[in-house]
N, C-alpha and C. Protein backbone atom coordinates (compact mmCIF):
# COMPACT_ATOMS: atom_id res chain seq x y z
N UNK A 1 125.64 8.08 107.23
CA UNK A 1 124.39 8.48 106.59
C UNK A 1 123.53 9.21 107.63
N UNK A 2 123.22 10.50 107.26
CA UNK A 2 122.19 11.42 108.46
C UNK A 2 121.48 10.58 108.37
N UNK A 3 119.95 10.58 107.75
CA UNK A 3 118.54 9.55 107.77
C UNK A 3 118.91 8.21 106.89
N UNK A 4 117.43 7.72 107.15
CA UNK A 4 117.65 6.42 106.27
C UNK A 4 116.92 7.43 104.84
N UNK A 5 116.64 8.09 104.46
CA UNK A 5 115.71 8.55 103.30
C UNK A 5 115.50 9.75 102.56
N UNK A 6 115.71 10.68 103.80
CA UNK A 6 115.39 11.74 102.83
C UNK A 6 115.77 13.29 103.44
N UNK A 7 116.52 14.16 103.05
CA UNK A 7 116.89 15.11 103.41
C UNK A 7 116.08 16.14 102.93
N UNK A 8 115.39 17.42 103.28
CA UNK A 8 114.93 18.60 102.97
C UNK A 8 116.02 19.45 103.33
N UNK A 9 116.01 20.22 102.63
CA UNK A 9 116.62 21.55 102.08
C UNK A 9 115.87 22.73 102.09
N UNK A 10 116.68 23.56 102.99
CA UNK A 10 116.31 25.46 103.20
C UNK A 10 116.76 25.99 101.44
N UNK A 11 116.26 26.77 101.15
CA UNK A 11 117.18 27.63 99.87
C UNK A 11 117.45 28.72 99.35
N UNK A 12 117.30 30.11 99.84
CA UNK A 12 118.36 30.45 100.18
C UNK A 12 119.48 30.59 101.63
N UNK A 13 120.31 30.66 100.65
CA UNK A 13 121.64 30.84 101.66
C UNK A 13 122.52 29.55 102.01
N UNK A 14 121.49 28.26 101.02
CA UNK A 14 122.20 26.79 101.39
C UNK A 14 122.22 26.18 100.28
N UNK A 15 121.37 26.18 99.27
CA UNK A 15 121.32 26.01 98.02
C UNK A 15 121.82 27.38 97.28
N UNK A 16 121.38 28.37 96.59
CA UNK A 16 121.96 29.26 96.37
C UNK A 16 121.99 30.88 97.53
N UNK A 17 122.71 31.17 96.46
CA UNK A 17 123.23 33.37 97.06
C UNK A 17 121.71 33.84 96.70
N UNK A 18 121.34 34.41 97.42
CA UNK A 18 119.97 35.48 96.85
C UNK A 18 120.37 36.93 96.89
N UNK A 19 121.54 37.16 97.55
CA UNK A 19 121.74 38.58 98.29
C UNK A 19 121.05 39.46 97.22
N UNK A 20 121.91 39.52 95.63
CA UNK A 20 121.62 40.74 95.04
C UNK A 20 119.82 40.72 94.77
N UNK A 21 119.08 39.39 94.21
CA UNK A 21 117.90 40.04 94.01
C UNK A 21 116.55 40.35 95.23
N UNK A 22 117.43 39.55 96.20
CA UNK A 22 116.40 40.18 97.76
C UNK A 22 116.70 41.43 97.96
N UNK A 23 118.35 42.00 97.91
CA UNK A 23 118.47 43.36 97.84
C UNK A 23 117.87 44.51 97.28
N UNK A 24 117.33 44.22 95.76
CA UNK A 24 117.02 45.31 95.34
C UNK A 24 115.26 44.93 95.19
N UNK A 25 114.85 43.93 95.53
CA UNK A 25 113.32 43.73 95.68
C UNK A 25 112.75 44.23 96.83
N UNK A 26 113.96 44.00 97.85
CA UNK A 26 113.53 45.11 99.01
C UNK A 26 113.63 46.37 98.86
N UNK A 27 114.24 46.71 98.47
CA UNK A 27 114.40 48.76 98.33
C UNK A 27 113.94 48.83 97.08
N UNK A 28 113.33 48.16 96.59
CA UNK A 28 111.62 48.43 95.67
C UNK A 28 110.52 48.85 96.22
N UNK A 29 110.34 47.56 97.49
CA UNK A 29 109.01 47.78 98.08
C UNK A 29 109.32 49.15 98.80
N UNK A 30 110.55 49.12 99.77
CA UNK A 30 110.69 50.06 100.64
C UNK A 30 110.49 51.52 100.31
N UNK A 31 111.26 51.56 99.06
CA UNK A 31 111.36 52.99 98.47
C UNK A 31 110.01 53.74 97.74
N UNK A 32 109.38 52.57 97.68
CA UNK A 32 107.94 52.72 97.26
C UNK A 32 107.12 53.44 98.32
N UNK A 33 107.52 53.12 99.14
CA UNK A 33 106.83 53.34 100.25
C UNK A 33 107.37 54.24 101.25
N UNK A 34 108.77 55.17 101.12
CA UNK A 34 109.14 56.45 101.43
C UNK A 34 110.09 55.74 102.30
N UNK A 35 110.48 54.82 102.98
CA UNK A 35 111.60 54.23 103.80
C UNK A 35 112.96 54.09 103.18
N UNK A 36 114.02 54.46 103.67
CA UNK A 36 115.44 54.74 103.03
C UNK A 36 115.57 52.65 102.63
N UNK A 37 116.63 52.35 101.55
CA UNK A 37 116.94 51.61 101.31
C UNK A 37 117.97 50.66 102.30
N UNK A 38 117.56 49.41 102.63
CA UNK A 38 119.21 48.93 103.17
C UNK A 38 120.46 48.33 102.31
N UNK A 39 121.31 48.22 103.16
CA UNK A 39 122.56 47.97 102.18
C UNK A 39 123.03 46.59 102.45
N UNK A 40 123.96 46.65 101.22
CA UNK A 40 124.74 45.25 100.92
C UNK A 40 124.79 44.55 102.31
N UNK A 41 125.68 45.82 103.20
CA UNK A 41 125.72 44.85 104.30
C UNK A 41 124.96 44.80 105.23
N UNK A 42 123.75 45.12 105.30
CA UNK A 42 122.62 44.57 105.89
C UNK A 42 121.62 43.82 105.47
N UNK A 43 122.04 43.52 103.92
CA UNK A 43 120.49 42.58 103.59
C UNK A 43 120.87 40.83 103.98
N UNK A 44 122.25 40.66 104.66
CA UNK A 44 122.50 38.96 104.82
C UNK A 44 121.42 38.70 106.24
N UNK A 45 121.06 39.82 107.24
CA UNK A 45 120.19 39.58 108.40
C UNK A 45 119.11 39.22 107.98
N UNK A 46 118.95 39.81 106.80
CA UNK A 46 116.97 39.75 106.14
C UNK A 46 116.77 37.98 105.71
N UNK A 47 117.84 37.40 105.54
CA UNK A 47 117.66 36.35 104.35
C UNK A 47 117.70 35.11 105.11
N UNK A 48 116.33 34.45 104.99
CA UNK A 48 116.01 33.21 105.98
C UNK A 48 114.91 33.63 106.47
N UNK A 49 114.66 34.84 107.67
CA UNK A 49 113.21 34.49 107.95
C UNK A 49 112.32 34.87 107.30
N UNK A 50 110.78 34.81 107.11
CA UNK A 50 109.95 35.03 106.53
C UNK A 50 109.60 36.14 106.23
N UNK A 51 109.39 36.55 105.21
CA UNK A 51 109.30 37.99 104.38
C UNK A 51 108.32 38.64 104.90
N UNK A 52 107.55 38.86 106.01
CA UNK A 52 106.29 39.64 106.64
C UNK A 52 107.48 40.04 107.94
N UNK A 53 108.19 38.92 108.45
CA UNK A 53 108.99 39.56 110.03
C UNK A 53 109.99 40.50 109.29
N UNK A 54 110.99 40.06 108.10
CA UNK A 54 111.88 40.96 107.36
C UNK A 54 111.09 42.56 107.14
N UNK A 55 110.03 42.39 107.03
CA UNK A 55 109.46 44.04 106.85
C UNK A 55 108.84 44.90 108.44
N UNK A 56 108.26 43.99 109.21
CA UNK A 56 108.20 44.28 110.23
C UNK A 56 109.60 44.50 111.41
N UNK A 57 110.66 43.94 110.65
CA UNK A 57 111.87 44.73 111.38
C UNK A 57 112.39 45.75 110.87
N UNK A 58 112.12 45.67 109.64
CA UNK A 58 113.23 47.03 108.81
C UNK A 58 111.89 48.29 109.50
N UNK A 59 110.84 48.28 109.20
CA UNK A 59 110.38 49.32 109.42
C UNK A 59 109.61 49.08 110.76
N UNK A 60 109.75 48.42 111.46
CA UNK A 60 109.44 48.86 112.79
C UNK A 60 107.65 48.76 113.07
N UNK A 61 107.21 48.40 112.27
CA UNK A 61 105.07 48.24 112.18
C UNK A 61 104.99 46.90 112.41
N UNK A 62 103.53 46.84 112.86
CA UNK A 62 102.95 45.54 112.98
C UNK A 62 101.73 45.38 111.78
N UNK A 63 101.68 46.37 111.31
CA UNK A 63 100.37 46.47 110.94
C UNK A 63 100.27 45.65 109.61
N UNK A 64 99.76 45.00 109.60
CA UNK A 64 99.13 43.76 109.14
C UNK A 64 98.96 44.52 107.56
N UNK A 65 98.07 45.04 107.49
CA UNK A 65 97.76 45.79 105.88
C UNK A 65 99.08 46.35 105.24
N UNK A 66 99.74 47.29 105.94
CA UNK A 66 100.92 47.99 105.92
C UNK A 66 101.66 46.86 105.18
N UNK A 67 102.37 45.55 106.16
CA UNK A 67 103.20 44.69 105.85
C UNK A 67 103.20 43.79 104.62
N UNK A 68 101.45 43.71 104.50
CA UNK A 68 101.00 42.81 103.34
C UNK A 68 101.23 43.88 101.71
N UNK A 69 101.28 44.73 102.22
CA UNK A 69 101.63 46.01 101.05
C UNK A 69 102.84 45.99 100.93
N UNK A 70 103.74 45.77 101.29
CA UNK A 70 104.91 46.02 101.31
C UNK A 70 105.63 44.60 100.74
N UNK A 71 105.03 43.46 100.68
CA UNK A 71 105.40 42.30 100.41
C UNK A 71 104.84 42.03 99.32
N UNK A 72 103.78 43.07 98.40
CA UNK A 72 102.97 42.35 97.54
C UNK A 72 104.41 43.60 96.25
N UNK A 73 104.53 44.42 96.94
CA UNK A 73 105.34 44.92 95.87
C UNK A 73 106.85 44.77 96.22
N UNK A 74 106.89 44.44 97.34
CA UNK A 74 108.34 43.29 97.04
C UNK A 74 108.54 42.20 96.22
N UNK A 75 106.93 41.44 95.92
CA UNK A 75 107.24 40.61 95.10
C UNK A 75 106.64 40.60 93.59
N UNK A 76 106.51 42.02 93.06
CA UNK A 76 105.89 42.85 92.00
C UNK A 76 107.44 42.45 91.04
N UNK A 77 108.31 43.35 92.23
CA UNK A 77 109.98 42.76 91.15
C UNK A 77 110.33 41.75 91.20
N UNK A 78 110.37 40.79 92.51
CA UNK A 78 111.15 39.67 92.41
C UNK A 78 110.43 38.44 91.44
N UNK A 79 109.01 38.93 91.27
CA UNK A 79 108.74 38.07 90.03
C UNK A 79 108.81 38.62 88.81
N UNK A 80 109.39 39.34 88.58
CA UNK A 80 109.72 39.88 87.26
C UNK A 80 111.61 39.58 86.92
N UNK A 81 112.03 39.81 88.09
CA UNK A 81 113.44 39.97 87.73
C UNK A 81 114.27 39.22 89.11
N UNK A 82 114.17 39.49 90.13
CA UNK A 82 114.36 38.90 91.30
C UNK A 82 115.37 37.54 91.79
N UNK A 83 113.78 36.61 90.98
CA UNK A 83 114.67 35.26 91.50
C UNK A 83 115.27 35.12 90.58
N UNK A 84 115.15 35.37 89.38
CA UNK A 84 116.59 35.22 88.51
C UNK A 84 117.64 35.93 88.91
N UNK A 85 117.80 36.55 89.92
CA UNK A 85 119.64 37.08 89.99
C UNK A 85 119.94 36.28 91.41
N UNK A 86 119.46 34.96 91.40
CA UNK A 86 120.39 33.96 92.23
C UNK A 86 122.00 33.41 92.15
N UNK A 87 122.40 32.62 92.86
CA UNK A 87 123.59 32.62 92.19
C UNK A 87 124.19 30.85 93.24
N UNK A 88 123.78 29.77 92.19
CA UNK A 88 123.92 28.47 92.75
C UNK A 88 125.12 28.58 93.55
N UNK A 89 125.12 28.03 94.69
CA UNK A 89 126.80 27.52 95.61
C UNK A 89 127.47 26.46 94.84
N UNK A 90 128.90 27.28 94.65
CA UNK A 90 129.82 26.18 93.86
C UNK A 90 129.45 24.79 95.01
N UNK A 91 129.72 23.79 94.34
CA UNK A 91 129.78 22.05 95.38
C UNK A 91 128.17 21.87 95.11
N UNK A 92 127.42 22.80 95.06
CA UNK A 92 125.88 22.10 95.77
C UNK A 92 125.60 20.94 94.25
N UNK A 93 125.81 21.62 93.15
CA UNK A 93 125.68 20.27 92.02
C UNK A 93 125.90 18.92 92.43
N UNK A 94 127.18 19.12 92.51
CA UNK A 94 127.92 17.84 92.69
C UNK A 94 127.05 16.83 93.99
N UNK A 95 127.24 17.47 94.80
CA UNK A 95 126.26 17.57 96.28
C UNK A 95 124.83 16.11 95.97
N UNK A 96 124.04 17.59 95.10
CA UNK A 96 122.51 16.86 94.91
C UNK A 96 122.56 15.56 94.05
N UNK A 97 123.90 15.11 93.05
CA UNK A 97 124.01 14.20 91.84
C UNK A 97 124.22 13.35 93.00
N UNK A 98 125.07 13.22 93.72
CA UNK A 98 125.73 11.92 94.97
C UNK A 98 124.56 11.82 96.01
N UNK A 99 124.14 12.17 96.09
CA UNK A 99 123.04 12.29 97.04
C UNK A 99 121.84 11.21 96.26
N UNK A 100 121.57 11.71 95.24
CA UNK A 100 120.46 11.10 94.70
C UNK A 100 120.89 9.77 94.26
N UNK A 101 122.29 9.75 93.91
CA UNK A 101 122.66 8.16 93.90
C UNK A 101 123.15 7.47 94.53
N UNK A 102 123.03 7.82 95.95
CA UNK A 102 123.15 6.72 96.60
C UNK A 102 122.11 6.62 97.47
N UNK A 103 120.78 6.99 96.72
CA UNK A 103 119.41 6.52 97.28
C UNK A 103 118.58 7.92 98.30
N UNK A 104 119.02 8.74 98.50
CA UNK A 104 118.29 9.80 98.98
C UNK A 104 117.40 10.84 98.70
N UNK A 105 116.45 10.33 98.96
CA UNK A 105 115.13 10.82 98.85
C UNK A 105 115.45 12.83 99.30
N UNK A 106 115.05 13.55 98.35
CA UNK A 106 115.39 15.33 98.16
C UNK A 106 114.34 15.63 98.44
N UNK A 107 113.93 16.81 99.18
CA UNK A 107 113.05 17.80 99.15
C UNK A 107 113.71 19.05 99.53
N UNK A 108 112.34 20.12 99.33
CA UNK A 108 113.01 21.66 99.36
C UNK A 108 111.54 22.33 100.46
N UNK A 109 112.25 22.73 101.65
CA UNK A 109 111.10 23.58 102.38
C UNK A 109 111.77 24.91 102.82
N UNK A 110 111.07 25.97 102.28
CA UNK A 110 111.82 27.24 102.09
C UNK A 110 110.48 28.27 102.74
N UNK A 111 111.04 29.29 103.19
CA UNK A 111 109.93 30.53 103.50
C UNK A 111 110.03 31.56 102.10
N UNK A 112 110.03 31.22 101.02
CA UNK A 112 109.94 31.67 99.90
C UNK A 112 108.66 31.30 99.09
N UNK A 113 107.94 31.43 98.14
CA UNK A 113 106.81 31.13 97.88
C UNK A 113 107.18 29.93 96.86
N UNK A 114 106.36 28.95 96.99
CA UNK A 114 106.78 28.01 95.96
C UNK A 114 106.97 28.03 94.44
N UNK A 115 105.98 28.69 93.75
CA UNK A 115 106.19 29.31 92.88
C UNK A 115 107.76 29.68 92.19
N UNK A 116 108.29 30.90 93.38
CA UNK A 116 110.01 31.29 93.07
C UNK A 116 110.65 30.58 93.21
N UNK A 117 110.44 29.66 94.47
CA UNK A 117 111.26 28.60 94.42
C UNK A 117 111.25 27.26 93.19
N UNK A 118 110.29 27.29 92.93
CA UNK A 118 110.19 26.21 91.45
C UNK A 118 111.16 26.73 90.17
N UNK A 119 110.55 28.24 90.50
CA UNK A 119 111.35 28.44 89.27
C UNK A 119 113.08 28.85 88.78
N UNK A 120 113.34 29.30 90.26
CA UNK A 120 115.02 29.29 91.10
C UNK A 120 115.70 27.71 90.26
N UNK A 121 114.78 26.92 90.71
CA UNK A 121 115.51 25.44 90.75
C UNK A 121 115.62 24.57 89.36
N UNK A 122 114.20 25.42 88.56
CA UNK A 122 114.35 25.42 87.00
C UNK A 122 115.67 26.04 86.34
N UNK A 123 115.73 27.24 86.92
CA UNK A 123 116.75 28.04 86.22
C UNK A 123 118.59 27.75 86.58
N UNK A 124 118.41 26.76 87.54
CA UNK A 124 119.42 26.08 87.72
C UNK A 124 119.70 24.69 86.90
N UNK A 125 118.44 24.52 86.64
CA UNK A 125 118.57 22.85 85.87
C UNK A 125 118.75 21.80 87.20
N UNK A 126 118.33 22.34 88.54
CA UNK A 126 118.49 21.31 89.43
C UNK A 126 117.07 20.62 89.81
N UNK A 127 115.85 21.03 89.28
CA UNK A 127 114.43 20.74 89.98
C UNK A 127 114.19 19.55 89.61
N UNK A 128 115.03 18.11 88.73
CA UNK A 128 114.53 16.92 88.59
C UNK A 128 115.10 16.51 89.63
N UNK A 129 116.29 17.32 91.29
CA UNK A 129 116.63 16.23 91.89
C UNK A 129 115.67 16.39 93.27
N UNK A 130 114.39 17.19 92.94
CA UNK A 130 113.72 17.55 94.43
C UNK A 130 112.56 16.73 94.21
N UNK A 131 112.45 15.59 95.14
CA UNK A 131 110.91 14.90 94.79
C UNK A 131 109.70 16.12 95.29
N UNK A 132 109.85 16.95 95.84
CA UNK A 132 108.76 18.15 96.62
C UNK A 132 109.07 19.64 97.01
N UNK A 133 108.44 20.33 96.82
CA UNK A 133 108.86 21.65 96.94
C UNK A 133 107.84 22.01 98.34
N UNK A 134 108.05 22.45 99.40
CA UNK A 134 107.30 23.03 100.51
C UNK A 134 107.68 24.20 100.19
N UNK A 135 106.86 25.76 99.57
CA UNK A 135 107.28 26.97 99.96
C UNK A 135 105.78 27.70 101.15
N UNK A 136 106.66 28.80 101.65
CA UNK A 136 105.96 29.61 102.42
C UNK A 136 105.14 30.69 102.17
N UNK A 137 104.70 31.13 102.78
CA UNK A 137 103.67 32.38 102.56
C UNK A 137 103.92 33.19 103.77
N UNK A 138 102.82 34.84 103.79
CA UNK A 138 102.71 35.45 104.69
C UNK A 138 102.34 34.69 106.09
N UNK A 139 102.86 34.80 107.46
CA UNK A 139 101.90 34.20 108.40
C UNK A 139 102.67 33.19 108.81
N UNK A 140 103.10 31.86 107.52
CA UNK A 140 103.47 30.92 107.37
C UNK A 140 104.74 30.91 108.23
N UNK A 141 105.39 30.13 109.26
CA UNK A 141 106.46 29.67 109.86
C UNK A 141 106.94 28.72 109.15
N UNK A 142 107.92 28.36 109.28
CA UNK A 142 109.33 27.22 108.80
C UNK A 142 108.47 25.69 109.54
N UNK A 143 108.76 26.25 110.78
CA UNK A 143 108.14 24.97 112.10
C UNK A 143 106.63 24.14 111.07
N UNK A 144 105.64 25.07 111.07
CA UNK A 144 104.29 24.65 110.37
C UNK A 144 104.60 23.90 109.71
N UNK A 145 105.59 24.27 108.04
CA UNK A 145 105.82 23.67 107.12
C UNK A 145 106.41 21.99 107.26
N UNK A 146 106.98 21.91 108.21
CA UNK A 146 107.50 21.00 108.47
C UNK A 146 106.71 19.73 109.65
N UNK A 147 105.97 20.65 109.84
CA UNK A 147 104.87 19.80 110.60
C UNK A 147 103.81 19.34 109.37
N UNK A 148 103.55 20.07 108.54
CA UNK A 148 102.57 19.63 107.60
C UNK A 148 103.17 18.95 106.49
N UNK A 149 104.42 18.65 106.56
CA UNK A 149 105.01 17.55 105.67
C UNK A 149 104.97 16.25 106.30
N UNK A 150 104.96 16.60 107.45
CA UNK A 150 105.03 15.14 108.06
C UNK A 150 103.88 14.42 108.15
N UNK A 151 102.74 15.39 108.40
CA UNK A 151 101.44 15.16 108.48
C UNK A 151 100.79 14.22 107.62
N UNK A 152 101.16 14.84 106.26
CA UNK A 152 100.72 14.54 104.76
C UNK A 152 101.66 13.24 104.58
N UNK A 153 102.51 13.00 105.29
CA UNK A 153 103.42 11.27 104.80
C UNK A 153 104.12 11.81 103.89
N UNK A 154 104.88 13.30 103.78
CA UNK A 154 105.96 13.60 102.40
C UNK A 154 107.26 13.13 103.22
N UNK A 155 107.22 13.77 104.04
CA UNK A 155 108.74 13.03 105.19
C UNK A 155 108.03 12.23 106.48
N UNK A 156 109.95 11.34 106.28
CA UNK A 156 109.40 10.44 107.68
C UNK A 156 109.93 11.04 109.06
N UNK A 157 109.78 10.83 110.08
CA UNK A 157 110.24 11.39 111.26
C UNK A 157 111.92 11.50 111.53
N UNK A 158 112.61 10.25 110.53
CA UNK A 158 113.80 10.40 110.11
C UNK A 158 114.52 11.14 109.04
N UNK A 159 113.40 12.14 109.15
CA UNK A 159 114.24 13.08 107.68
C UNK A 159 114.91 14.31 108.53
N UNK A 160 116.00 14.67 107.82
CA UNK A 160 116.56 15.82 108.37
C UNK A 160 116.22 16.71 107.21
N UNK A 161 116.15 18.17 107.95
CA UNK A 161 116.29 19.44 107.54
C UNK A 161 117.99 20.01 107.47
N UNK A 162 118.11 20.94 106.91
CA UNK A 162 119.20 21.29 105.95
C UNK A 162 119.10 22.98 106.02
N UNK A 163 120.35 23.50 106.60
CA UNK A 163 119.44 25.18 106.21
C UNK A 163 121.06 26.31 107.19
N UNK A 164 120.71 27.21 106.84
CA UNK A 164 121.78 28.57 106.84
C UNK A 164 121.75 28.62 108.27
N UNK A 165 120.68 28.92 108.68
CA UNK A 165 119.97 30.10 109.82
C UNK A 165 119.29 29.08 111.11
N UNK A 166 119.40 29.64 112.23
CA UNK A 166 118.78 29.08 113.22
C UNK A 166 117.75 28.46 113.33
N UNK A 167 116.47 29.36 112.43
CA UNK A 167 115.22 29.07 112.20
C UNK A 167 114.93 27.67 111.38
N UNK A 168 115.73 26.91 110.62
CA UNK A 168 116.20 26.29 110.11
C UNK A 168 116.31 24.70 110.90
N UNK A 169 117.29 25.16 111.94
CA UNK A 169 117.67 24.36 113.24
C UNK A 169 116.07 24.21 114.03
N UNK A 170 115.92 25.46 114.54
CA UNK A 170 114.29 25.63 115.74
C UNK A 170 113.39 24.86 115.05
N UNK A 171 113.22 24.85 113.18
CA UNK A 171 111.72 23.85 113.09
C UNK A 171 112.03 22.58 112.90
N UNK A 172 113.27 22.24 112.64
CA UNK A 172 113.37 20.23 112.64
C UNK A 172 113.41 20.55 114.09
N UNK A 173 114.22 20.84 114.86
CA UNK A 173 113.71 20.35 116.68
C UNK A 173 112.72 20.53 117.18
N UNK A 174 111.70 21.44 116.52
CA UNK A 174 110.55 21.63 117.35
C UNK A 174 109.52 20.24 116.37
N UNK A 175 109.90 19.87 115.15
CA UNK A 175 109.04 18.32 114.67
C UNK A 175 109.75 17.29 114.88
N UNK A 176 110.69 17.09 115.43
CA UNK A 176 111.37 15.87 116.07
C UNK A 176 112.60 15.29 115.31
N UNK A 177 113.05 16.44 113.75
CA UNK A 177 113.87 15.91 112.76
C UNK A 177 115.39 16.03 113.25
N UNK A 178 116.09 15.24 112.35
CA UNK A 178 117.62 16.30 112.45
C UNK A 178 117.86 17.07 112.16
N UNK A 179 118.69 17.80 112.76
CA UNK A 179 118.77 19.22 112.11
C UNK A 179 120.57 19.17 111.76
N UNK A 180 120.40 20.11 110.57
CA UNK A 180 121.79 20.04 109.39
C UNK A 180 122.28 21.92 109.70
N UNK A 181 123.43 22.91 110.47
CA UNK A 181 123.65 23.62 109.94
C UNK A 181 124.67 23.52 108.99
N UNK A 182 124.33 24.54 108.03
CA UNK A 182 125.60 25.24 106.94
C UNK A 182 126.08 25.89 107.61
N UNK A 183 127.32 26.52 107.07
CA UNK A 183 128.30 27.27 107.18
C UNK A 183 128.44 28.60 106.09
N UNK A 184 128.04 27.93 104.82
CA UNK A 184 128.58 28.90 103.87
C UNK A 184 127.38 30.02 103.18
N UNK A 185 126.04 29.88 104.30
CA UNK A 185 124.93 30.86 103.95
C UNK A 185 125.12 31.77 104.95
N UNK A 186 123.93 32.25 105.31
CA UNK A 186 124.30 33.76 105.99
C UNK A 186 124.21 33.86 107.94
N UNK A 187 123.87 32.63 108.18
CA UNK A 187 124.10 32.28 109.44
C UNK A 187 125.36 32.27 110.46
N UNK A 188 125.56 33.04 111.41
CA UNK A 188 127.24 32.57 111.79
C UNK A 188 127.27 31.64 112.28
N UNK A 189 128.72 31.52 112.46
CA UNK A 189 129.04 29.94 113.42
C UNK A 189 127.91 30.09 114.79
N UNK A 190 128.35 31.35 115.21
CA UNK A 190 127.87 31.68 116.97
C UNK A 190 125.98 31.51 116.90
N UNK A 191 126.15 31.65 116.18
CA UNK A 191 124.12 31.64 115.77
C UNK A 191 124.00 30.52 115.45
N UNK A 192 124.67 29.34 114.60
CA UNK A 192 124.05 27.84 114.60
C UNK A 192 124.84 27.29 115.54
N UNK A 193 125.57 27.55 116.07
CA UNK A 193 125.93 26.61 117.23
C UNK A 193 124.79 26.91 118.50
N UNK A 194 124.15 28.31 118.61
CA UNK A 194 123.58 28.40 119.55
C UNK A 194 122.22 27.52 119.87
N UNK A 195 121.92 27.27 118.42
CA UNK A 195 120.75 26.68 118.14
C UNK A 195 121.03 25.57 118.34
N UNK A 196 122.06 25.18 118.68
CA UNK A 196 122.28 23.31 119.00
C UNK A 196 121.70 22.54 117.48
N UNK A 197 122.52 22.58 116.37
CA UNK A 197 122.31 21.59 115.84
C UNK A 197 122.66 20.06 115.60
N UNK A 198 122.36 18.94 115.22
CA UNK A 198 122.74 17.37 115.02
C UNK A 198 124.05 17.78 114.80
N UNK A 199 124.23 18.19 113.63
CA UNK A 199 125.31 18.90 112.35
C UNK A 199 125.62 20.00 112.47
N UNK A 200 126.58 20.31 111.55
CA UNK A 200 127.29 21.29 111.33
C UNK A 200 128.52 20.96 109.95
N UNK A 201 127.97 21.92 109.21
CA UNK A 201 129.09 21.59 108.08
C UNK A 201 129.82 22.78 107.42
N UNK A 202 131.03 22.71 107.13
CA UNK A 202 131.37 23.94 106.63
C UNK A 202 131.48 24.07 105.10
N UNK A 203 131.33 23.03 104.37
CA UNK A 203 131.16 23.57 102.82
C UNK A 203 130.29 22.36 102.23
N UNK A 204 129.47 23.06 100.98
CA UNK A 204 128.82 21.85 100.05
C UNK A 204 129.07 20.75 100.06
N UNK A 205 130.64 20.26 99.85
CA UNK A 205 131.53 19.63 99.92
C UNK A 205 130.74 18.22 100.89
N UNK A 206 130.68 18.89 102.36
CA UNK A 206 130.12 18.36 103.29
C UNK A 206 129.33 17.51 103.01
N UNK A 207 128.13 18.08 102.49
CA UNK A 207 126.69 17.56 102.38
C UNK A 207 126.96 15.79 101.54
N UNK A 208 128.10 15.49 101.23
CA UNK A 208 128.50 14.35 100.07
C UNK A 208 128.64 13.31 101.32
N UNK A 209 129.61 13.89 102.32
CA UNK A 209 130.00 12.83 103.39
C UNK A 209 129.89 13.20 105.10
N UNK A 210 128.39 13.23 105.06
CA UNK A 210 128.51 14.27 106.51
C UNK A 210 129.29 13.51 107.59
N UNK A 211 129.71 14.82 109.03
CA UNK A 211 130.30 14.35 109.82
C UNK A 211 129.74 14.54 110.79
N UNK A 212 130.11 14.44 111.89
CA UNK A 212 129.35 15.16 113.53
C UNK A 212 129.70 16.22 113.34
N UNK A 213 128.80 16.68 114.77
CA UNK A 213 128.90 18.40 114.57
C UNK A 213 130.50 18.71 115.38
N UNK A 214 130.18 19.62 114.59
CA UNK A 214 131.78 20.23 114.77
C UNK A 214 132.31 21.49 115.85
């Protein structure tokens, strides 16, 4: 058993695929805004950190107004059409049903806005197994979120985090949690191993009977 209680969960890239509707919500905003589109195989880099650094790398600005423009009509489509073209990870069902019965306390802390994320987890039929949804905003870090769960008494110091991407790994170690990588989101091996996580798992599968890291 990772904790005695309660696991949080990253979502995308560990719970479900986002590729296609982050793909084309980005070369919404972008194209809106005269910048060439990126492709299939560059939108798996975008997916995990926070949607203000994702625009400040594709186009290269800092500028604060610029970025907040660019994110307000990134998310012009993805709330229209967006988070519905997710696409659940085969195993994660099965995953969250065993989990919850054999006493483990669920949550979801994502750099996605809570909102999409509520409604991602509706449209899965999975949101009766999350006692809490933490989503992010502009500004907002992973690390914060997870400091202000702890703050508030939603997790205990024994909860682990769960997640694709390094950033994932960096905010349970920087609040004192365990940290869980995946395998089957958009993170490589060489990138969560670098991050030194507790864990390491290579399929949904996993999450039923975790092991040491691997």
């Amino acid at each position: 058993m990772l904790t005695d209680n309660v696991l949080v969960f990253d979502l995308d890239g560990t719970i479900s695929d986002p590729a296609f509707g982050i793909l084309r919500s980005l070369n919404h905003a972008l194209q809106s805004f005269g910048y060439p589109p990126v492709s299939h195989e560059q939108v798996g880099q975008y997916i995990g950190p926070p949607l203000d650094e994702v625009f400040r790398t594709i186009v290269g600005t800092s500028n604060r107004a610029h970025i907040a423009a660019l994110v307000a009509r990134y998310r012009e489509r993805y709330a229209g059409a967006g988070y519905g073209e997710n696409r659940l990870y085969s195993g994660i069902l099965e995953a969250l049903v065993e989990l919850s019965n054999r006493g483990f306390g669920i949550g979801l802390c994502t750099s996605k806005r809570a909102d999409f994320a509520q409604k991602i987890l509706e449209n899965f039929g999975i949101r009766r197994y999350f006692g809490f949804i933490s989503g992010g905003d502009v500004g907002v870090k992973k690390e914060q979120q997870l400091a202000e769960l702890l703050a508030a008494g939603t997790i205990p110091r024994s909860a682990a985090m769960i997640g694709d991407r390094a950033v994932d790994v960096h905010a349970a170690r920087a609040n004192g949690l365990l940290s869980v990588a995946v395998l089957w989101g958009y993170g490589s091996r060489e990138e969560l191993i670098a991050a030194c996580p507790d864990f390491l798992l290579e399929t949904p599968a996993d999450l039923r009977f975790p092991g040491p890291l691997a």
